[in-house]
Protein backbone atom coordinates (compact mmCIF):
# COMPACT_ATOMS: atom_id res chain seq x y z
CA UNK A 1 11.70 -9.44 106.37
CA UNK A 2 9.88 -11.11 109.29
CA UNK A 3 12.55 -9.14 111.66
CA UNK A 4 11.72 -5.74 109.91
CA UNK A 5 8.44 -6.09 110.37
CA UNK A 6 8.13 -7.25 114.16
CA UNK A 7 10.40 -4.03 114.23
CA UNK A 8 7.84 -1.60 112.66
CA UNK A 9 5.29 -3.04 114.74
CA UNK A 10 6.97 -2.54 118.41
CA UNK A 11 7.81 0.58 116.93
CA UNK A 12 4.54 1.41 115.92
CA UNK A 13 3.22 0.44 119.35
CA UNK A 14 5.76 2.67 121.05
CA UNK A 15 4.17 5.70 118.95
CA UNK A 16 0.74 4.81 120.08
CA UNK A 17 1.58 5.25 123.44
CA UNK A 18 3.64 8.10 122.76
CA UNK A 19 0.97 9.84 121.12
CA UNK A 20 -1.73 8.67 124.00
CA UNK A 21 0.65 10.20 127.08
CA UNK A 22 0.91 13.31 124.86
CA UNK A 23 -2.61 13.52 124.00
CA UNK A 24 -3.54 12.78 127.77
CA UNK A 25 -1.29 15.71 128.79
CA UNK A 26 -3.26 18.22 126.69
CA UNK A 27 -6.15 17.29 127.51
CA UNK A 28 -4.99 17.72 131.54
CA UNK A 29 -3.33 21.35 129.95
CA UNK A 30 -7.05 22.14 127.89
CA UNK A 31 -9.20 21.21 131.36
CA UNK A 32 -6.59 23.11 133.73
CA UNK A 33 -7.01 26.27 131.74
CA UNK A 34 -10.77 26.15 132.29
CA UNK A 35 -10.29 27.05 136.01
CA UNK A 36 -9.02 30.42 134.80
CA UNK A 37 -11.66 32.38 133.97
CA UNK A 38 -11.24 36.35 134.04
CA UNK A 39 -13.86 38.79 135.19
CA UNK A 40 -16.74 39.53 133.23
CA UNK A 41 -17.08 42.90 131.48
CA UNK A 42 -20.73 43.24 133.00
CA UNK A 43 -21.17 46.47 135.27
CA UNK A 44 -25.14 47.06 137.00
CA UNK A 45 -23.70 50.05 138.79
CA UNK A 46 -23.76 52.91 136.19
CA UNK A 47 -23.89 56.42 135.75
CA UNK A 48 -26.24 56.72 132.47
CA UNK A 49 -25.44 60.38 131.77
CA UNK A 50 -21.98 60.13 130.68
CA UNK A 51 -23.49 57.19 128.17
CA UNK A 52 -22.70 58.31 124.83
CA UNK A 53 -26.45 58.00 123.96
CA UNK A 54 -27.49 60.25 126.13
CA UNK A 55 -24.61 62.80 125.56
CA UNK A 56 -25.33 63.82 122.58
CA UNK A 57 -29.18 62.30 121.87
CA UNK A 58 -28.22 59.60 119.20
CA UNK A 59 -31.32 58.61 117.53
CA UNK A 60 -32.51 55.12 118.08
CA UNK A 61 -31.71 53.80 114.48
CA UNK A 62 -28.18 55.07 115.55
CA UNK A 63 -28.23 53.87 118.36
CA UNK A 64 -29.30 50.49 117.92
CA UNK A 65 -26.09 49.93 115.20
CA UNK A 66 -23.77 51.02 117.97
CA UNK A 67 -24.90 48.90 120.07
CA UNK A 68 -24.87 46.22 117.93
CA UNK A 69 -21.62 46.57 116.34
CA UNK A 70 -19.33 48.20 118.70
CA UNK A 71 -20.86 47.74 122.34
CA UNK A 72 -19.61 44.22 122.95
CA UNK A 73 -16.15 46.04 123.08
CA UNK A 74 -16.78 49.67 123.65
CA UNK A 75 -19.01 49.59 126.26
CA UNK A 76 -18.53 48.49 130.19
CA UNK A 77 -21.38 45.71 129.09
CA UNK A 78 -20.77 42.36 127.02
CA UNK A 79 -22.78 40.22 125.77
CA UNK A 80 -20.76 36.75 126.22
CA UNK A 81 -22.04 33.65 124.23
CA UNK A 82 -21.80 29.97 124.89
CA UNK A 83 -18.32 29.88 123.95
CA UNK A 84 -16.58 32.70 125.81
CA UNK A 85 -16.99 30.08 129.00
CA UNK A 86 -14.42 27.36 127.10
CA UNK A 87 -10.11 28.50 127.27
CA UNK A 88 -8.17 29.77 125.50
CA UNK A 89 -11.07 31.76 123.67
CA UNK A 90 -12.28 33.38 126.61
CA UNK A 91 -8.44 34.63 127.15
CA UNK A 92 -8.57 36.13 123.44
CA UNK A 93 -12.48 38.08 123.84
CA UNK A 94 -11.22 39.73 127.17
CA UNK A 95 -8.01 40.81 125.46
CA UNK A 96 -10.03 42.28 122.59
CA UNK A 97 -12.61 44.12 125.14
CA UNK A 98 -9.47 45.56 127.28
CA UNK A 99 -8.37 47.04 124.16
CA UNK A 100 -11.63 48.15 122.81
CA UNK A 101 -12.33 49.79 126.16
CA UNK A 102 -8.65 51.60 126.39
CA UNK A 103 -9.51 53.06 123.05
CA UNK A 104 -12.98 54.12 123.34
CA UNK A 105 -15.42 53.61 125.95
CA UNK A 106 -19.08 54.17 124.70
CA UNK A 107 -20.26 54.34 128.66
CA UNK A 108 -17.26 56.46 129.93
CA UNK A 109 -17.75 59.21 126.88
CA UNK A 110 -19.03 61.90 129.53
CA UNK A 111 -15.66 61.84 130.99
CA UNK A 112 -13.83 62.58 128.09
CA UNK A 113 -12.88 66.07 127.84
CA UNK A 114 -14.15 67.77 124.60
CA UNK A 115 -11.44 67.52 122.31
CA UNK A 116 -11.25 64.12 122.91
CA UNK A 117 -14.90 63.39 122.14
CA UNK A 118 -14.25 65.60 118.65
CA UNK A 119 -11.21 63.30 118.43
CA UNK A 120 -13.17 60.03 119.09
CA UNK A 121 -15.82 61.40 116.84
CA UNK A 122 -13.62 61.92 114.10
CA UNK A 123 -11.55 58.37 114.83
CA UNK A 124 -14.63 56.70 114.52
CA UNK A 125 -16.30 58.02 111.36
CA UNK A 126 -12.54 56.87 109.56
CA UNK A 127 -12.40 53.37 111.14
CA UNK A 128 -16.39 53.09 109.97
CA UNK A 129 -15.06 54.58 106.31
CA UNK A 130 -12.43 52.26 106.29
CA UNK A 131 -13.43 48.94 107.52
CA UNK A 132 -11.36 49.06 110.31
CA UNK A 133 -14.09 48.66 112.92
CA UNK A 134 -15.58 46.63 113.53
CA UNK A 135 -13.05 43.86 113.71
CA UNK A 136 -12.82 40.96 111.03
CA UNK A 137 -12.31 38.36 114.00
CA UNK A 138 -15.64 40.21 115.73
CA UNK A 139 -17.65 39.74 112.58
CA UNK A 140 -16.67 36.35 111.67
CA UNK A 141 -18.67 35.16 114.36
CA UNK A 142 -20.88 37.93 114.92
CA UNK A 143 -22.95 38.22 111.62
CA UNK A 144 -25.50 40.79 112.32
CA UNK A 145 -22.41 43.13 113.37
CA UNK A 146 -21.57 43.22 110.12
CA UNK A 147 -22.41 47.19 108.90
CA UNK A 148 -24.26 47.71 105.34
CA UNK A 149 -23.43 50.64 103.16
CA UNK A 150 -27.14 52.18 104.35
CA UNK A 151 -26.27 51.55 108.10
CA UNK A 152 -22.49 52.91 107.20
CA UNK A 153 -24.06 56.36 105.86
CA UNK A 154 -26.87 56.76 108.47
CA UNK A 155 -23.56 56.97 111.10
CA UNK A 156 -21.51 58.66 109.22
CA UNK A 157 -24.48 61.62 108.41
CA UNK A 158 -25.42 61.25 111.63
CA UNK A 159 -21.57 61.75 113.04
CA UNK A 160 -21.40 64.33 110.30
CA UNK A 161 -24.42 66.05 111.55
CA UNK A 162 -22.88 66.16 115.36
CA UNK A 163 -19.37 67.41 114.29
CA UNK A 164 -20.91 70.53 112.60
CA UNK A 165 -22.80 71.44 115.14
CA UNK A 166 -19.85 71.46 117.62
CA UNK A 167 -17.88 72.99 115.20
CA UNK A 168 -20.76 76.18 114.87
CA UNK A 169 -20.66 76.15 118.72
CA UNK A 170 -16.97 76.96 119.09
């Protein structure tokens, strides 16, 4: 029994150190993927008049929920927080943004040709309908990006409202 035992403990000793080296090694991994750290989606250099808001007019109530709940994304602007400096999360945001901006780009919407601002338009209002937008994952973190039913319908009229006039236009 004595044997057994001196064998579970040398054993047991072996697994400490196994389980040091291999916490050790992700900790080296965890610090080494700090030095990446991708470029910031912050431009100074823009041209305002292809900004959605100034497009079409949005009023400022409008305005100011797009720019809460979509811009982080949608926009060549983020706002990064504390954490967004610490890897692998910074690797996931930018991955989000790059997709967010290949699908709509709230700053770029002057160089979209019309039908793909009705498009966009109409893409938006369904993802707002739906839930789809903004993201769960955003959300989570970002509480006051959550949209309420009253902030849903102002959009959504106000989207509405845009949409028929183009459409009386054509």
């Amino acid at each position: 029994k004595i044997w057994l035992l001196a064998v579970l403990l040398k054993k047991n000793s072996r697994m400490k150190r196994i389980i040091k080296k291999i916490l050790f090694i992700g900790l080296i991994i965890f610090l080494l993927m700090q030095l990446y750290q991708p470029a910031r989606n912050i431009s100074f250099e823009q041209d305002i008049t292809g900004n959605f808001t100034k497009v079409y007019n949005v009023p400022k109530n409008v305005e100011i929920i797009l720019r809460t709940s979509c811009y982080d994304c949608h926009s060549n602007n983020t706002y990064y927080p504390w954490y967004s400096y610490i890897q692998p999360v910074r690797f996931f945001m930018e991955s989000h943004i790059k997709e967010g901006k290949e699908n709509l780009n709230f700053n770029e919407w002057g160089n979209y040709s019309d039908r793909k601002q009705n498009n966009k338009l109409d893409r938006i209002a369904k993802q707002i309908e739906s839930n789809e937008m903004p993201l769960s994952s955003y959300t989570l973190i970002h509480k006051n990006a959550i949209l309420t039913a009253s902030q849903k319908k102002e959009v959504l009229d106000w989207i509405n409202k845009i949409e028929d006039s183009i459409s009386s236009q054509n």
